[in-house]
Protein backbone atom coordinates (compact mmCIF):
# COMPACT_ATOMS: atom_id res chain seq x y z
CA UNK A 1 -25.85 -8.73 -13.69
CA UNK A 2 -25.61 -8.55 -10.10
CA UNK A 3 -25.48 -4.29 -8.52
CA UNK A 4 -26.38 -2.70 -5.59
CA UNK A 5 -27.23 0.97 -6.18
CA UNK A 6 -27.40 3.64 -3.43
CA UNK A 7 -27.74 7.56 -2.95
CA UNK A 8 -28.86 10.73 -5.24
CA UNK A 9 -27.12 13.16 -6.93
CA UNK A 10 -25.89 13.90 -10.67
CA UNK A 11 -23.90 12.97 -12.00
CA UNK A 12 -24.26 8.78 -11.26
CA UNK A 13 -20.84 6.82 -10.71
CA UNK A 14 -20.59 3.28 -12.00
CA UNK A 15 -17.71 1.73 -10.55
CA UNK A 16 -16.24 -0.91 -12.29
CA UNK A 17 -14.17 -3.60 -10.57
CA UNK A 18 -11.10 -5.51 -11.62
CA UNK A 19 -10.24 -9.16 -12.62
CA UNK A 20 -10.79 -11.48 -9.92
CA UNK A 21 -12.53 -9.20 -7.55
CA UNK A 22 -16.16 -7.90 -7.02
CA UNK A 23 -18.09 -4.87 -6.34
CA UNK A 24 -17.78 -5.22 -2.34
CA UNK A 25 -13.86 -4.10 -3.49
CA UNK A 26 -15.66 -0.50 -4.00
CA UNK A 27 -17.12 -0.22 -0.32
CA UNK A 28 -15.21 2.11 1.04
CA UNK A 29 -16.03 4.62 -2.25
CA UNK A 30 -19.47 3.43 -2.72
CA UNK A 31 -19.77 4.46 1.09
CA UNK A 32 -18.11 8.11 0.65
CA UNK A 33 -19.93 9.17 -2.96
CA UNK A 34 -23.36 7.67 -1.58
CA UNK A 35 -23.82 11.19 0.58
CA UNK A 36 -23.82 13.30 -2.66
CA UNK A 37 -23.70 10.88 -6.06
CA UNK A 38 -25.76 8.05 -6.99
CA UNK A 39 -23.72 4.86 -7.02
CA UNK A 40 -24.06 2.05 -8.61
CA UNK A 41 -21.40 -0.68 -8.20
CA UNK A 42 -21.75 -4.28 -10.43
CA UNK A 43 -20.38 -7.50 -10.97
CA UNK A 44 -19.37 -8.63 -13.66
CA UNK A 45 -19.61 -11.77 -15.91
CA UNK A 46 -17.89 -14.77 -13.59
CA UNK A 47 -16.94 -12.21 -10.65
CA UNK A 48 -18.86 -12.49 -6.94
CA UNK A 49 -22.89 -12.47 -7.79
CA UNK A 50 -23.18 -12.93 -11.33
CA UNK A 51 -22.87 -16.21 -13.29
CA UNK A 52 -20.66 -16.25 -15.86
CA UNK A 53 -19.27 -19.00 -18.20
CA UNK A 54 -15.65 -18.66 -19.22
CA UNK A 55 -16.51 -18.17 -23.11
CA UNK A 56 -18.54 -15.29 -21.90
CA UNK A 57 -15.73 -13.66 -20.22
CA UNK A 58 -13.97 -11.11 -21.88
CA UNK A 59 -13.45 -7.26 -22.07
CA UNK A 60 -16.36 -6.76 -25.14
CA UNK A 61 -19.10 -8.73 -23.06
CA UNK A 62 -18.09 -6.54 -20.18
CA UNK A 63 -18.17 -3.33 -21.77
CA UNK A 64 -21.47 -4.55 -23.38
CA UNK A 65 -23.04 -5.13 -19.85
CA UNK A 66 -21.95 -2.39 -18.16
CA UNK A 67 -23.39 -0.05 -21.31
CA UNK A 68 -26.76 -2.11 -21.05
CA UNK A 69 -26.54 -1.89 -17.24
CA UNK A 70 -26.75 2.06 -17.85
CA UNK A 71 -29.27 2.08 -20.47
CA UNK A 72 -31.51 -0.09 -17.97
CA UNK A 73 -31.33 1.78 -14.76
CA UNK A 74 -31.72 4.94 -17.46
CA UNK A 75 -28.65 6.88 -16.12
CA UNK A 76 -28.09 10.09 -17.72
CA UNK A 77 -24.68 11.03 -18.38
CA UNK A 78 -22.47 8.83 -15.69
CA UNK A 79 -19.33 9.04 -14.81
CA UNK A 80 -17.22 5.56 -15.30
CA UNK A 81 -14.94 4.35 -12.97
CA UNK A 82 -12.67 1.23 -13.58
CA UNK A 83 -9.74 0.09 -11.63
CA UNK A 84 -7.25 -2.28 -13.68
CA UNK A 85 -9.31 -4.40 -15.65
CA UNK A 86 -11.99 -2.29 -15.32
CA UNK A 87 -10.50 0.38 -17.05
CA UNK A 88 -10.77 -1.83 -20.34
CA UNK A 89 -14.27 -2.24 -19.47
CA UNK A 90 -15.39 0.98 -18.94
CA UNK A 91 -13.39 2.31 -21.72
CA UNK A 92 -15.64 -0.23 -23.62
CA UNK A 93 -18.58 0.66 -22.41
CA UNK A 94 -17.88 4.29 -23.70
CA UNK A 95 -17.68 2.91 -27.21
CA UNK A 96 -21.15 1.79 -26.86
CA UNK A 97 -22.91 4.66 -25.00
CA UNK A 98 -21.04 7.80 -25.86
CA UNK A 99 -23.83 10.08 -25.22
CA UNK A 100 -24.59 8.72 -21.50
CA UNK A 101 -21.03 8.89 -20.63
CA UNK A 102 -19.68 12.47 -18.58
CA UNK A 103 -16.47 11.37 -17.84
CA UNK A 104 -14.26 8.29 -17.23
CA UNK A 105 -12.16 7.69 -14.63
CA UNK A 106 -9.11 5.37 -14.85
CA UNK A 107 -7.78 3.85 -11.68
CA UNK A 108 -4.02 1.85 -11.76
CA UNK A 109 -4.57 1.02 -15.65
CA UNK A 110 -2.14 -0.87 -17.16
CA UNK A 111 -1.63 -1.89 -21.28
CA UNK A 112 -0.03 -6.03 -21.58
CA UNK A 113 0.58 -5.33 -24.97
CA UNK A 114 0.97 -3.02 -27.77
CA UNK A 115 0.44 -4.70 -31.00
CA UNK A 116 0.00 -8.54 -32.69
CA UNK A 117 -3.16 -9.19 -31.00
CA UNK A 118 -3.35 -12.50 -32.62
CA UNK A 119 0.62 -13.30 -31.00
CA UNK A 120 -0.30 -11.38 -27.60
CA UNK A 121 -2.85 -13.75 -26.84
CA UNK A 122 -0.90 -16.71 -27.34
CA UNK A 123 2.15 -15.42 -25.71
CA UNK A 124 0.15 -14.76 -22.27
CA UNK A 125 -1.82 -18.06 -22.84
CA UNK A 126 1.62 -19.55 -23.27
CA UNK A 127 3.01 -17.71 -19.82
CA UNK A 128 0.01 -19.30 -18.24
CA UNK A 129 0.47 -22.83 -19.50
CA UNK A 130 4.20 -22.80 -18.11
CA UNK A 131 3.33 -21.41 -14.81
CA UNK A 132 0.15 -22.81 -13.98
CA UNK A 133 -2.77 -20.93 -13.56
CA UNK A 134 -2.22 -20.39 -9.41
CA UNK A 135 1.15 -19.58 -9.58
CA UNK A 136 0.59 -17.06 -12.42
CA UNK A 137 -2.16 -15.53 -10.45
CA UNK A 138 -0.57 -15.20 -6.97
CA UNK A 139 2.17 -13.50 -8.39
CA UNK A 140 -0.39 -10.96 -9.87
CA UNK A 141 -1.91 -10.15 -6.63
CA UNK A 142 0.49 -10.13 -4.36
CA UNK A 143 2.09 -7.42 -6.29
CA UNK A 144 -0.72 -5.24 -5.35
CA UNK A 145 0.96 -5.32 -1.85
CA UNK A 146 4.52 -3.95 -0.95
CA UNK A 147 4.09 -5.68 2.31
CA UNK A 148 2.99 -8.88 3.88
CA UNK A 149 -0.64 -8.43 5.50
CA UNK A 150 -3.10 -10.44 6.90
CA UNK A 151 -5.70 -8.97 4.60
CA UNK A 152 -3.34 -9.28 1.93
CA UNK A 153 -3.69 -13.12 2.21
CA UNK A 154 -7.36 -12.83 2.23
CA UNK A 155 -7.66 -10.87 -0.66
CA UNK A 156 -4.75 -13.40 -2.23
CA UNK A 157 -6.74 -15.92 -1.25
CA UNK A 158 -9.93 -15.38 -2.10
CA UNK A 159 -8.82 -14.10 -5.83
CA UNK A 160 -7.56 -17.04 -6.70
CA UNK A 161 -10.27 -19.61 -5.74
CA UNK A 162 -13.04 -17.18 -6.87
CA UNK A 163 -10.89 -17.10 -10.91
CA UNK A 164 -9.75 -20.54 -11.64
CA UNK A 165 -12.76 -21.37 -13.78
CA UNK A 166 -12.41 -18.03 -15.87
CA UNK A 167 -9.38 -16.41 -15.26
CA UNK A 168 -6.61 -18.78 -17.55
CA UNK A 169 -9.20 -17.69 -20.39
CA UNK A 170 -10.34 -14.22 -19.45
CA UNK A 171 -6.11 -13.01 -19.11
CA UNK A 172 -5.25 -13.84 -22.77
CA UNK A 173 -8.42 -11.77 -23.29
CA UNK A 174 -7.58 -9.00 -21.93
CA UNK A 175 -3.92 -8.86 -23.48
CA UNK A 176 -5.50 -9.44 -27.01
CA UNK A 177 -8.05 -6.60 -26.32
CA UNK A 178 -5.26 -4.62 -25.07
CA UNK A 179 -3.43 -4.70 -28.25
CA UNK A 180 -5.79 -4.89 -30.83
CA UNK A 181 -8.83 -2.56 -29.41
CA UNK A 182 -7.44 0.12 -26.97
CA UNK A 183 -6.16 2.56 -29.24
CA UNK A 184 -9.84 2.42 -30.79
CA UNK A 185 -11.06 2.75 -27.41
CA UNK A 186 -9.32 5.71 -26.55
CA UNK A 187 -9.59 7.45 -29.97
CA UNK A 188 -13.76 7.34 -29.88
CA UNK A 189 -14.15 8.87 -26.57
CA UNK A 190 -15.69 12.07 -26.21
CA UNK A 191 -15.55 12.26 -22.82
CA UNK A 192 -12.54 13.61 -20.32
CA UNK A 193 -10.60 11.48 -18.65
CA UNK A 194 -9.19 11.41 -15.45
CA UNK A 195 -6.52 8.87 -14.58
CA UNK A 196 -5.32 7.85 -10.95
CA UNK A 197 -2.50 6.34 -10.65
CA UNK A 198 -0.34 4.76 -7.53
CA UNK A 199 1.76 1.67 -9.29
CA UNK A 200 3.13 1.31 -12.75
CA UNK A 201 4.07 -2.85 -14.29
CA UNK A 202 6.69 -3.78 -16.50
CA UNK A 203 6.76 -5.99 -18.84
CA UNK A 204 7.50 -9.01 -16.59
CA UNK A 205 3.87 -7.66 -15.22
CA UNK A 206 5.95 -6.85 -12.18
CA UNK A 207 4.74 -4.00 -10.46
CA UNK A 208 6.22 -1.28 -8.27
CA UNK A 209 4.79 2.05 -6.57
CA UNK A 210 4.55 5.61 -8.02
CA UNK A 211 6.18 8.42 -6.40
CA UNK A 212 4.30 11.76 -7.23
CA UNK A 213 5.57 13.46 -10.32
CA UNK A 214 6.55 10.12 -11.76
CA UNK A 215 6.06 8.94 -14.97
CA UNK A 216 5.78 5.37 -16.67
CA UNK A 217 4.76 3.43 -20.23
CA UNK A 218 1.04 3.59 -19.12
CA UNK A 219 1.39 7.65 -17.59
CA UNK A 220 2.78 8.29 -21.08
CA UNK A 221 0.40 6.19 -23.41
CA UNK A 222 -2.13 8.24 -21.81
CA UNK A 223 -0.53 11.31 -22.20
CA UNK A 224 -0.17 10.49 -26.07
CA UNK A 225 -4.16 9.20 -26.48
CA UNK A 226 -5.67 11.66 -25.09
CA UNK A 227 -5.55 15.94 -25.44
CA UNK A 228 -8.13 15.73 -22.61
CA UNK A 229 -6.65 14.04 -20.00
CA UNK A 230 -5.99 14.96 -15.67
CA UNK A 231 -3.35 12.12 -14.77
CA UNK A 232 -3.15 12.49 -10.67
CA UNK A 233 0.14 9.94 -9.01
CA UNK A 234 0.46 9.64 -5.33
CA UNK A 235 2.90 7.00 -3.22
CA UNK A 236 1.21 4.33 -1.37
CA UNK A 237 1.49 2.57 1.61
CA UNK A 238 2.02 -1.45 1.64
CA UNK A 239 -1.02 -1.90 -0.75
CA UNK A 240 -3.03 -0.55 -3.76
CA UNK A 241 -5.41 2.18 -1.86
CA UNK A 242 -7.62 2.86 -4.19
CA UNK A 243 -8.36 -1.11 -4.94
CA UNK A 244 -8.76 -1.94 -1.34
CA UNK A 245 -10.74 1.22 0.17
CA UNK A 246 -7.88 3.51 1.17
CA UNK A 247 -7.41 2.28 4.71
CA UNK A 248 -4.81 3.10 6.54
């Protein structure tokens, strides 16, 4: 697994990207928390520097690599940071190293589905049959952006040629691990959880920005998981911040 790793301080952030994108999505953070954390930021199976074939692609071989990734650098007690995808993952990863986990941090999580993870598979395996794989993807991404951008076509761009070898498997995936395995996820954790959220989806996976004080499914499935929970919603501008290194 490919990482870069920079700065000192307790406790260590692992920051965890999403589907389709890499660690270089986490500059802007792994540039701030460098000056007092030590950072480590990855990629995972398939995604910018690490090989990956699509059978190997899913949310338990993430959250297994992500756990050894921590036992090998010998991290003590780490805070995990996902952002969409990566929230599965690190939420995962948890399962597997509850002891070397301080706290997890959630950023724009999402659920596809709530039960039949058998049936949720197929149904977003189906979705992606009908639409094509592109088509299905593009209008995933350029959700994350409220308005049209230059860098919004790059990112566009560049997550669609960098997925269509894993990403018409890895989606079903995710949906199946969504229903069948989150609630497991979120019932063995011992760690707090803080979640930060800026957009909510609905079940067209169309998504729309969070005013503060809002609520939404996700806001509230969180809210029911977990007694130890800090759920923080702001209102962007044009574009996920967190995702894309809160730039103006």
């Amino acid at each position: 697994m490919h990482f870069v790793r920079a700065g000192r301080g307790a406790p260590a952030l692992v920051l965890v990207h999403g589907f389709a994108c890499t660690h270089e999505d986490w500059h802007a953070q792994l540039t701030h928390f460098q000056r007092t954390h030590e950072v480590v930021a990855c990629d995972l199976r398939g995604h910018g520097r690490t090989p990956g074939r699509p059978a190997e692609c899913s949310i338990e071989h993430y959250g297994g690599d992500v756990a050894a990734l921590v036992n090998n650098l010998e991290l003590a007690r780490s805070v995990l940071i996902g952002h969409s995808m990566g929230c599965r993952v690190v939420l995962e990863a948890a399962r597997l190293i509850p002891d070397k986990v301080a706290g997890i941090v959630l950023v724009d999580g999402s659920r596809n589905a709530t039960r039949d993870p058998e049936g949720a598979e197929a149904a977003a395996r189906a979705t992606i049959d009908k639409l094509g794989y592109a088509p299905f993807a593009q209008m995933l991404f350029r959700q994350m952006f409220f308005r049209p951008s230059a860098e919004a076509d790059a990112i566009v761009t560049r997550a669609l040629k960098s997925s269509a070898e894993f990403g018409p498997a890895l989606w079903p995936r995710i949906t199946r691990w969504d229903a069948g395995q989150m609630d497991a996820a979120f019932d063995s954790l011992r760690a707090p959880v803080l979640a930060i959220q800026s957009t909510t989806r609905n079940a067209e996976l169309k998504r729309a920005p969070l005013k503060p004080g809002d609520t939404s499914p996700w806001i509230d499935y969180l809210r029911s998981r977990r007694a130890r929970v800090e759920i923080v919603s702001f209102a962007i501008r044009g574009r996920s911040p967190i995702w894309f290194g809160l730039r103006p």
